[in-house]
C-alpha atoms as a PDB file:
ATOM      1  CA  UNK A   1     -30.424 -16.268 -20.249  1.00  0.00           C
ATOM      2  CA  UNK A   2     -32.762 -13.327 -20.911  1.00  0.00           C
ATOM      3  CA  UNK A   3     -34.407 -14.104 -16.989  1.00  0.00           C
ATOM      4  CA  UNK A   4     -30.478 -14.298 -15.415  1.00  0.00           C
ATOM      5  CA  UNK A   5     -30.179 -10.640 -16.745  1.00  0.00           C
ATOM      6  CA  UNK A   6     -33.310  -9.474 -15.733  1.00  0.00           C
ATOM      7  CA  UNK A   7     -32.723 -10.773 -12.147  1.00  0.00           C
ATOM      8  CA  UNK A   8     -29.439  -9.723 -11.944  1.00  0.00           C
ATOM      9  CA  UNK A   9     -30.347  -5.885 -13.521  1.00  0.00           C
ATOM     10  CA  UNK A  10     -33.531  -5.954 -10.856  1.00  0.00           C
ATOM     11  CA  UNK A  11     -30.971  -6.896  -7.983  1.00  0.00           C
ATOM     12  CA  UNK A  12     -28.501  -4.194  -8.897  1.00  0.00           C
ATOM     13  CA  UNK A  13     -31.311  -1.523  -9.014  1.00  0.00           C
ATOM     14  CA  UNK A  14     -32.743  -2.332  -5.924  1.00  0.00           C
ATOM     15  CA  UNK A  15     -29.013  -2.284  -4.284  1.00  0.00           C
ATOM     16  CA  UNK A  16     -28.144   1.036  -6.244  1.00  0.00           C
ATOM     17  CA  UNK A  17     -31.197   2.888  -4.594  1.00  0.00           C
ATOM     18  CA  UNK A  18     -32.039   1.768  -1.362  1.00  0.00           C
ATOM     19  CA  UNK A  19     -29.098   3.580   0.299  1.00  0.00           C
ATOM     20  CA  UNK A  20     -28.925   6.828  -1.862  1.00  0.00           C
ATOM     21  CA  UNK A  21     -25.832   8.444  -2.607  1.00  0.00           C
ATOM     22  CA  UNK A  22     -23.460   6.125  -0.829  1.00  0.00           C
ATOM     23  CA  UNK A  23     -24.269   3.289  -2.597  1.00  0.00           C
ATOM     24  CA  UNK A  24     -24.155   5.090  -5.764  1.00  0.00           C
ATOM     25  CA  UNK A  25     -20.294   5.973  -4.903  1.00  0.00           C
ATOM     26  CA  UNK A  26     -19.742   3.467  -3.125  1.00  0.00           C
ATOM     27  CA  UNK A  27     -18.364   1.081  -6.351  1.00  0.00           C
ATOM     28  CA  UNK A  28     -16.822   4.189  -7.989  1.00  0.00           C
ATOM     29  CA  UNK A  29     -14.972   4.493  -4.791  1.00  0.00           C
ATOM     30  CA  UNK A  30     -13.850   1.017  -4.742  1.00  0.00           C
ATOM     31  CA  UNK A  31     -13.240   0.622  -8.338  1.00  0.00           C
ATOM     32  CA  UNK A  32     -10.872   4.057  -7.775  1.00  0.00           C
ATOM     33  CA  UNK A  33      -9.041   2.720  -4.926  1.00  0.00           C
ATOM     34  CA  UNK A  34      -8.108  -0.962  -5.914  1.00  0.00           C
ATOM     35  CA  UNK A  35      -7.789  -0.255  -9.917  1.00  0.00           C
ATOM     36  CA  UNK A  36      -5.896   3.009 -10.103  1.00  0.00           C
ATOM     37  CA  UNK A  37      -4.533   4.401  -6.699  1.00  0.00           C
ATOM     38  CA  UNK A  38      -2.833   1.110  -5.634  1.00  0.00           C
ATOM     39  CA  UNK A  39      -1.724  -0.117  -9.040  1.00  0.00           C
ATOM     40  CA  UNK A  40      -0.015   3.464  -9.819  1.00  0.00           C
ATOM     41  CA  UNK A  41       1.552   3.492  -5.719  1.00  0.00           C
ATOM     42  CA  UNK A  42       2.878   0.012  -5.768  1.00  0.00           C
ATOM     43  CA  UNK A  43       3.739   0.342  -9.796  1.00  0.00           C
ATOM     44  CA  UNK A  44       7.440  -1.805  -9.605  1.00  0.00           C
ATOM     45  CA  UNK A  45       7.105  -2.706  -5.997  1.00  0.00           C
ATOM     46  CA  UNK A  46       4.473  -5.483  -6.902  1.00  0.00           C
ATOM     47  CA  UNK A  47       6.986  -7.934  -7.766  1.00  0.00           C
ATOM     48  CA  UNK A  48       8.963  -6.852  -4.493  1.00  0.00           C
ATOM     49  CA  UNK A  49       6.091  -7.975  -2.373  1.00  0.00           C
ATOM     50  CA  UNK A  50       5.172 -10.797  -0.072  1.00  0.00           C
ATOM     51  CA  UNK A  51       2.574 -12.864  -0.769  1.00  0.00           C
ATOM     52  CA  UNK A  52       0.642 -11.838   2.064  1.00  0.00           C
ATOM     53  CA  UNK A  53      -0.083  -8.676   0.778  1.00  0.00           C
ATOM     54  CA  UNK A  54      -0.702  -9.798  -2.862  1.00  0.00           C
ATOM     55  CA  UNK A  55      -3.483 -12.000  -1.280  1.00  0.00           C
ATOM     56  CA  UNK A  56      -5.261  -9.757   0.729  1.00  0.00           C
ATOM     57  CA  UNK A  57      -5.601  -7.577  -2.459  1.00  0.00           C
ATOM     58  CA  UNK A  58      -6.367  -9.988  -4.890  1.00  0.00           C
ATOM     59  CA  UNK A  59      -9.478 -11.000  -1.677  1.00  0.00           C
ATOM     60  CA  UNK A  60     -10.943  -7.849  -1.240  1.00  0.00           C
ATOM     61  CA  UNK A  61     -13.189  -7.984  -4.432  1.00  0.00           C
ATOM     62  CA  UNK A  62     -14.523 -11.141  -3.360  1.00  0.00           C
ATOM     63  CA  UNK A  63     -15.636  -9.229  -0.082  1.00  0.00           C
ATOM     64  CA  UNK A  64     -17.149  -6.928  -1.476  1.00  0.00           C
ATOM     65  CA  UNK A  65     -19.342  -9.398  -3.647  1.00  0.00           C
ATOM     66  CA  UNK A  66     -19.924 -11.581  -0.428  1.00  0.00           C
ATOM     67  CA  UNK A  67     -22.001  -8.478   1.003  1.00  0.00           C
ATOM     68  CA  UNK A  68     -23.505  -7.878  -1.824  1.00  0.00           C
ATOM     69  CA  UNK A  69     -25.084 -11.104  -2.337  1.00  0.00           C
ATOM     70  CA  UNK A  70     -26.106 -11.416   1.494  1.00  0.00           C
ATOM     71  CA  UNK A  71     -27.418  -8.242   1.299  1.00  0.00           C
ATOM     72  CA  UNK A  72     -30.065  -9.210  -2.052  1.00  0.00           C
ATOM     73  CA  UNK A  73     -30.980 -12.422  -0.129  1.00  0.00           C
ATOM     74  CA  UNK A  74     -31.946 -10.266   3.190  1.00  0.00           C
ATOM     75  CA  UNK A  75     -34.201  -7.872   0.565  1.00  0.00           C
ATOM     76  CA  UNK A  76     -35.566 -10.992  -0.627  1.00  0.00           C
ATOM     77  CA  UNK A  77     -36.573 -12.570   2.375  1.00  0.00           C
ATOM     78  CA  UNK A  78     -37.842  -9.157   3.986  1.00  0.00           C
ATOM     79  CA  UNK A  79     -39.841  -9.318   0.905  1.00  0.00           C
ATOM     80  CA  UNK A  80     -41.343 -12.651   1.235  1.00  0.00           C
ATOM     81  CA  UNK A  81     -39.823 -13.755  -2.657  1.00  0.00           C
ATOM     82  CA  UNK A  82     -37.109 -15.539  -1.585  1.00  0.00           C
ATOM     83  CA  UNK A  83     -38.809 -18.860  -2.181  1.00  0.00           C
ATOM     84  CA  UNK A  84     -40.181 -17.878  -5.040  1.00  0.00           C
ATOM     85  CA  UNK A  85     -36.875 -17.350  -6.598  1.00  0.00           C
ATOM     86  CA  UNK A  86     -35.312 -20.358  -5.445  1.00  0.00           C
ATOM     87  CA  UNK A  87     -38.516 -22.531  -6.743  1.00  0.00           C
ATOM     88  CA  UNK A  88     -38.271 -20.896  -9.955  1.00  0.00           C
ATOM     89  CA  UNK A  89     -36.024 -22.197 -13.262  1.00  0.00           C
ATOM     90  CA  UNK A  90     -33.298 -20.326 -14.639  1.00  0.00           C
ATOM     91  CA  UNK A  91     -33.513 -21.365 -17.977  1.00  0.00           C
ATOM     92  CA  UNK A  92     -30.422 -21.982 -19.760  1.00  0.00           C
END
């Protein structure tokens, strides 16, 4: 479990500080936006809306985690340890 954490702490640094500032925001931003401006506009109204609109919202997290992961398997294959990774175990 101890290697799962390590890779996924190595990942998120690498993510965090290739692109600067933005990237460093860039979560605060989101986490801003989806968990306390839209919860505190909609506050009643979400059981007034279609489902349409409940689904998009409840989606957009798993966009965001989409790029993310495409974007640590482009580092790894620009860095030539992407089959490394994939040969290795994951212990349990």
């Amino acid at each position: 479990m101890s290697d799962l954490w390590t890779m996924i702490w190595k990942e998120s640094k690498d993510f965090h500080l290739s692109g600067g500032r933005s990237n460093l925001l860039q979560p605060l931003l989101i986490f801003g936006i989806l968990g306390i401006v839209m919860p505190l506009s909609f506050t009643q109204h979400w059981i007034d809306l279609d489902p349409a609109p409940v689904l998009i919202i409840l989606y957009a997290p798993f966009l965001f985690v989409t790029s993310f992961i495409g974007d640590a398997i482009a580092g790894e294959r620009e860095r030539h340890t992407l089959e490394t990774l994939l040969a290795s175990r994951i212990s349990d």
